[in-house]
Protein backbone atom coordinates (compact mmCIF):
# COMPACT_ATOMS: atom_id res chain seq x y z
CA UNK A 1 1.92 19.27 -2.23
CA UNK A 2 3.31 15.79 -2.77
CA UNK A 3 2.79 12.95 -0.45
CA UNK A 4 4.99 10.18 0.37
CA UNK A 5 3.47 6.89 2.04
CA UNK A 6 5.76 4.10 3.67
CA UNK A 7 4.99 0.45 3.44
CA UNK A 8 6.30 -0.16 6.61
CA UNK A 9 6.52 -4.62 7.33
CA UNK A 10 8.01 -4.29 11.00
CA UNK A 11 7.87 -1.64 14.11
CA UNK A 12 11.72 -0.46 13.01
CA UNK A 13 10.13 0.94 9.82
CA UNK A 14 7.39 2.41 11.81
CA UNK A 15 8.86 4.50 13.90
CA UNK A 16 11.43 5.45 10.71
CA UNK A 17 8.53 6.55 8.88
CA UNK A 18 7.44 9.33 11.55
CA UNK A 19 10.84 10.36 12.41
CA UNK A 20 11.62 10.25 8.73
CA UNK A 21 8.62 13.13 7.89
CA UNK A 22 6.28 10.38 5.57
CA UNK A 23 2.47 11.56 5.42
CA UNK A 24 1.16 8.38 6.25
CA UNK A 25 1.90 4.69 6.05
CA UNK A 26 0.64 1.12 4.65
CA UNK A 27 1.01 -1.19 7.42
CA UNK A 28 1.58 -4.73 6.09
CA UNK A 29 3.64 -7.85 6.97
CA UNK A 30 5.34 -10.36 4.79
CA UNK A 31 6.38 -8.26 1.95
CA UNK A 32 8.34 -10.70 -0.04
CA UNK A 33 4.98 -12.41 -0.68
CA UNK A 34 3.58 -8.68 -1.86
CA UNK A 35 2.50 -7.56 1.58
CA UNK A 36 -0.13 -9.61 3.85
CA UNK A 37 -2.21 -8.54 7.06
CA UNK A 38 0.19 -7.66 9.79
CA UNK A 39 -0.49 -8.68 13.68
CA UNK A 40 -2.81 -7.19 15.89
CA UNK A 41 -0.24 -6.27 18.18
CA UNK A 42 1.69 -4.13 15.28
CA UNK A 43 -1.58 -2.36 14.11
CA UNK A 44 -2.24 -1.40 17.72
CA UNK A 45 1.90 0.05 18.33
CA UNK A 46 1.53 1.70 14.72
CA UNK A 47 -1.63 3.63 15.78
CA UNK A 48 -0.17 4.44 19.18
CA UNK A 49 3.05 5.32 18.37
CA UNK A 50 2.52 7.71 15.28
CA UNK A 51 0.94 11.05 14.78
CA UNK A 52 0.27 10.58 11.07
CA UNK A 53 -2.20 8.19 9.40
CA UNK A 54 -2.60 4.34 9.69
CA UNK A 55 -3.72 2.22 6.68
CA UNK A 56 -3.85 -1.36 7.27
CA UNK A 57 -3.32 -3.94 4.01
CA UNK A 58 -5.96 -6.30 4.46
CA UNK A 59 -4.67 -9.40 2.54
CA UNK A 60 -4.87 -12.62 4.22
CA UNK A 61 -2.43 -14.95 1.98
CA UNK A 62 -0.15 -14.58 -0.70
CA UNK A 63 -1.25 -15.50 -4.59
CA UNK A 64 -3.99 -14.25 -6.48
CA UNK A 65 -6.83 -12.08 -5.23
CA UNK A 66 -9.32 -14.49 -5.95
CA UNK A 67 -11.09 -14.87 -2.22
CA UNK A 68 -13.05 -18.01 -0.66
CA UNK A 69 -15.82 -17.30 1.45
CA UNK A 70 -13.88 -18.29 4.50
CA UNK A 71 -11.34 -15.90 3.58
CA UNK A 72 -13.71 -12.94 2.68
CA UNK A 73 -15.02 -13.44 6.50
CA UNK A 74 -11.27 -13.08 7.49
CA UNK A 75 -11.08 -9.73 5.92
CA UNK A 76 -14.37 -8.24 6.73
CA UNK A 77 -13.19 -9.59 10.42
CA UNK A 78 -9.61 -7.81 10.02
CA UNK A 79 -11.70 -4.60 9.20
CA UNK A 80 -13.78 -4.18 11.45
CA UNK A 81 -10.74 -4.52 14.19
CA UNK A 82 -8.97 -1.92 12.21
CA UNK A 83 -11.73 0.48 12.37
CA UNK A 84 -11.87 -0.07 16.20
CA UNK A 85 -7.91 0.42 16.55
CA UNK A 86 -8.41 3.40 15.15
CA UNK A 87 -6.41 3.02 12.04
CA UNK A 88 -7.10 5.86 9.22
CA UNK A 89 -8.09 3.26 6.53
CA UNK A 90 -7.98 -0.14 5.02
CA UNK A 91 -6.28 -1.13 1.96
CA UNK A 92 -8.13 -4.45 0.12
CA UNK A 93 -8.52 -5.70 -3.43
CA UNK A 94 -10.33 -8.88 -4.84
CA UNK A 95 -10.89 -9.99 -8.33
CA UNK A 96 -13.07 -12.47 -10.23
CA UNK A 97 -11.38 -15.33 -12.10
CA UNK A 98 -12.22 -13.13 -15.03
CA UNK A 99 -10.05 -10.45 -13.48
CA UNK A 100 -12.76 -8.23 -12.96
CA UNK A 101 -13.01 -5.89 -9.47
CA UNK A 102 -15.22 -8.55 -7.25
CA UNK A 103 -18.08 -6.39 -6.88
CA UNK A 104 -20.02 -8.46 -3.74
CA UNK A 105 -16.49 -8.36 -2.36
CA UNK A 106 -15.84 -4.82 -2.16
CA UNK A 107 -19.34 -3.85 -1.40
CA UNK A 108 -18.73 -6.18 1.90
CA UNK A 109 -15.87 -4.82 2.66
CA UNK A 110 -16.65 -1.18 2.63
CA UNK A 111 -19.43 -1.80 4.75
CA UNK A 112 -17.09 -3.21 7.57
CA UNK A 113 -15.38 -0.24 7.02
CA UNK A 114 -18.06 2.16 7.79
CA UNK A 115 -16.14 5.47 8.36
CA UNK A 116 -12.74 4.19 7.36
CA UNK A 117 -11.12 5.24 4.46
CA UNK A 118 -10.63 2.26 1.71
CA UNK A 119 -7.95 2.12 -0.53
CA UNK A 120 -7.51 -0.77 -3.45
CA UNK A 121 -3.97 -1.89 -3.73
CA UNK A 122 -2.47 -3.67 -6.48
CA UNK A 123 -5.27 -6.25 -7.04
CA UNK A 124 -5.88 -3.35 -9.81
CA UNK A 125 -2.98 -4.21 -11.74
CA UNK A 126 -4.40 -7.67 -12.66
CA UNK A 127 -7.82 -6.08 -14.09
CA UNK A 128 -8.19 -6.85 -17.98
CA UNK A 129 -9.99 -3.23 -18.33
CA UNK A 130 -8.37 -0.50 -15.60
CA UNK A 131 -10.67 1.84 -17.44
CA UNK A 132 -13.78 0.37 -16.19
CA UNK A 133 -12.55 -0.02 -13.08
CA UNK A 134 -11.54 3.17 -12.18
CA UNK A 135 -15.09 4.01 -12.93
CA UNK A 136 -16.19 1.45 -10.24
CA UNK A 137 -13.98 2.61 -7.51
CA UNK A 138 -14.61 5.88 -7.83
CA UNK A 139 -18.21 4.72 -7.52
CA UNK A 140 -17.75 3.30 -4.67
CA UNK A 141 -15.92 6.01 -2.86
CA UNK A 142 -12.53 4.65 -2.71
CA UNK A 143 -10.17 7.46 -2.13
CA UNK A 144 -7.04 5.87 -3.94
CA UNK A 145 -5.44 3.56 -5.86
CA UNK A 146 -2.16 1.84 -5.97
CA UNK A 147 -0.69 0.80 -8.80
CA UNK A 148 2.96 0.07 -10.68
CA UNK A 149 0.39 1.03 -13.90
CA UNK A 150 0.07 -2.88 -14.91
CA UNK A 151 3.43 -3.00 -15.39
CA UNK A 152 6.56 -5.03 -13.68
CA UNK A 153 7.05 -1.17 -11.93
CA UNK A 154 6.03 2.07 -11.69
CA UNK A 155 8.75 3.45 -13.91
CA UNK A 156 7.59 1.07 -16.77
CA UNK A 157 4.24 1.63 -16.09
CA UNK A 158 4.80 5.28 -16.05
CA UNK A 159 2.99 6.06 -19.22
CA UNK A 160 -0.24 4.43 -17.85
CA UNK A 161 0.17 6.14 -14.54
CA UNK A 162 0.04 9.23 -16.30
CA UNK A 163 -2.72 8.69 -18.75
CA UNK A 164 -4.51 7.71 -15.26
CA UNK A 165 -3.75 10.74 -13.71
CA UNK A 166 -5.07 12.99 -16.38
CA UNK A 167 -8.05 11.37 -16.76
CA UNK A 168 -9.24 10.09 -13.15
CA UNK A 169 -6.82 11.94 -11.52
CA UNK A 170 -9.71 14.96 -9.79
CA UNK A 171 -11.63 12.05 -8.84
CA UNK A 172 -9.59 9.37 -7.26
CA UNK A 173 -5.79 9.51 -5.90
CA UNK A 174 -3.44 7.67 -8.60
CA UNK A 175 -0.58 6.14 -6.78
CA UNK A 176 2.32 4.78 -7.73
CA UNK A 177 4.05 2.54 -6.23
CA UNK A 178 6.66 -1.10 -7.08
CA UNK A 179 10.49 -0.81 -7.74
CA UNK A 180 9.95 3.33 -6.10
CA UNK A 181 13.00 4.87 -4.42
CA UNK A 182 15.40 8.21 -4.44
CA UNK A 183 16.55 7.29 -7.43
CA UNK A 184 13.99 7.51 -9.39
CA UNK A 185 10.97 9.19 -7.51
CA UNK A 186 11.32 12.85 -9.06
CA UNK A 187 11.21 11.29 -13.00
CA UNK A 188 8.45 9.29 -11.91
CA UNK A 189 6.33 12.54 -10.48
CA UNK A 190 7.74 14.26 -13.06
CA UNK A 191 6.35 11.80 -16.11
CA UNK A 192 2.78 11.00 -14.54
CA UNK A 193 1.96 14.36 -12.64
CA UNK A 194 1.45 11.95 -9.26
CA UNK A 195 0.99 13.55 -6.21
CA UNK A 196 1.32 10.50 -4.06
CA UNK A 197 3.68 8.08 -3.89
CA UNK A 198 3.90 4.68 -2.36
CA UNK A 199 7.71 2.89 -1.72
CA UNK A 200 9.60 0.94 1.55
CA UNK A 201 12.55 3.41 1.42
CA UNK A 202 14.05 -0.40 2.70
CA UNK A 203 17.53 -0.93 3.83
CA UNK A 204 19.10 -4.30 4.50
CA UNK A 205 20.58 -4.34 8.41
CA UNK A 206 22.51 -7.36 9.13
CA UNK A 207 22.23 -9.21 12.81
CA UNK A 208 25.37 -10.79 13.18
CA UNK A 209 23.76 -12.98 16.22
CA UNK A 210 22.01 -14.65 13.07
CA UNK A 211 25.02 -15.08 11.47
CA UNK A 212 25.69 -18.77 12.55
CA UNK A 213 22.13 -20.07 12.30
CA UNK A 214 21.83 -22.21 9.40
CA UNK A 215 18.59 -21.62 6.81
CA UNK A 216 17.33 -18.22 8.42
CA UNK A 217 18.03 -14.90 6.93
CA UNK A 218 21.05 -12.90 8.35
CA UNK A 219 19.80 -9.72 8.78
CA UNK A 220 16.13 -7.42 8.24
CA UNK A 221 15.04 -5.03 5.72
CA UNK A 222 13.71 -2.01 7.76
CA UNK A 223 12.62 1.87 6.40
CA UNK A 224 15.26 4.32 6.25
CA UNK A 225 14.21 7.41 7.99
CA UNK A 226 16.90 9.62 6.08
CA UNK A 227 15.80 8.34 2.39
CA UNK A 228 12.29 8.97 3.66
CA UNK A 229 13.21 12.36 4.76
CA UNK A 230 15.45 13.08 0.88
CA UNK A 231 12.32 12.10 -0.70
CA UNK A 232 9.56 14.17 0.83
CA UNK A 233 12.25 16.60 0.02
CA UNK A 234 12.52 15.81 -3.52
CA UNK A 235 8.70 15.33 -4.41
CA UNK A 236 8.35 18.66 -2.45
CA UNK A 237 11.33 21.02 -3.89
């Protein structure tokens, strides 16, 4: 079985990834800065509103994943709400200037999570040797890993993807995810052997009361339930 998980920005694409039949979601905000912590108030409808799982992005700015102090206490604090909103899991990453997994980091981290399920998100694709670590995060118990395979996207990264798969692929979840829709989603199982998959399934829905207000956006990009639904269909057939 193939599983599809929605990166779902707003409450619109929440509820369009139940009705739409995804296995679980990545809750996040501000995706055209590459997905940041979303509100406390969102985490709490996401986990209320859906049957399947939760997992929050913990990210608490935009640009690298290189972390102050201040900022790793910001995460370890987002954590430890998640696991007491009952989310599924957490989804972090930090590096070291030398682009190197951030070992004290991630230790701290999954020990805010306690019982939670940690996933590293694309922090990964900025690590000079994936190799080694793959062999740390499996280490440290993280159940997956998202990744467009250090490429611009997962269909040009597809080769690495699928290297990954074969090789880590019994011991940690390889998933891709970056530039991911119905277009493409079956050659990109088909070339890396992925069982999960990671996209917005996005559509652009204009709000014509915006329409006259100078400098803001004139519409949202929310989940479509029915390319959800084509695409659990697809991976699935």
């Amino acid at each position: 079985m193939a599983y599809i998980e929605i990166c779902a920005a707003n409450f619109t694409s929440v509820i369009a990834a139940g009705e739409g039949g995804a296995h679980r979601i990545e809750l996040c905000s501000g995706l055209e800065s590459g997905g940041l912590t979303p509100s406390i108030g969102l985490i709490k409808a996401a986990v209320a509103h859906l049957a399947i799982p939760v997992f929050v992005l913990i990210r608490p700015r935009e640009g690298d994943f290189c972390y102050s102090s201040g900022e790793v206490e910001l995460m370890l604090e987002d954590i430890r709400f998640c696991r007491e909103a009952g989310a599924a899991g957490v989804v972090v990453g930090a590096l070291t200037p030398q682009y190197a997994l951030d070992a004290p980091v991630f230790e701290a981290m999954l020990k805010a999570a306690g019982p939670l399920q940690v996933v590293c998100h694309r922090a990964f694709d900025f690590t000079a040797d994936p190799n080694k670590s793959l062999e740390q995060l499996i280490d440290w118990g993280v159940v997956r890993v998202l990744s467009s395979g250090q490429k611009a996207n997962a269909w040009e990264g597809r080769e690495n993807l699928a290297a990954w798969v074969r090789e880590y692929g019994d011991r940690i979840q390889i998933m891709p995810g970056s530039g991911i829709s119905d277009q493409n989603i079956q050659a990109i199982q088909t070339h890396t052997s992925a069982q999960h998959f990671h996209f917005s399934a996005r559509k652009w829905v204009e709000q014509a009361n915006l329409s006259d207000i100078p400098g803001l956006p004139t519409g949202i990009f929310v989940s479509d339930a029915e390319m959800i639904r084509q695409c659990v269909t697809m991976v699935n057939n």
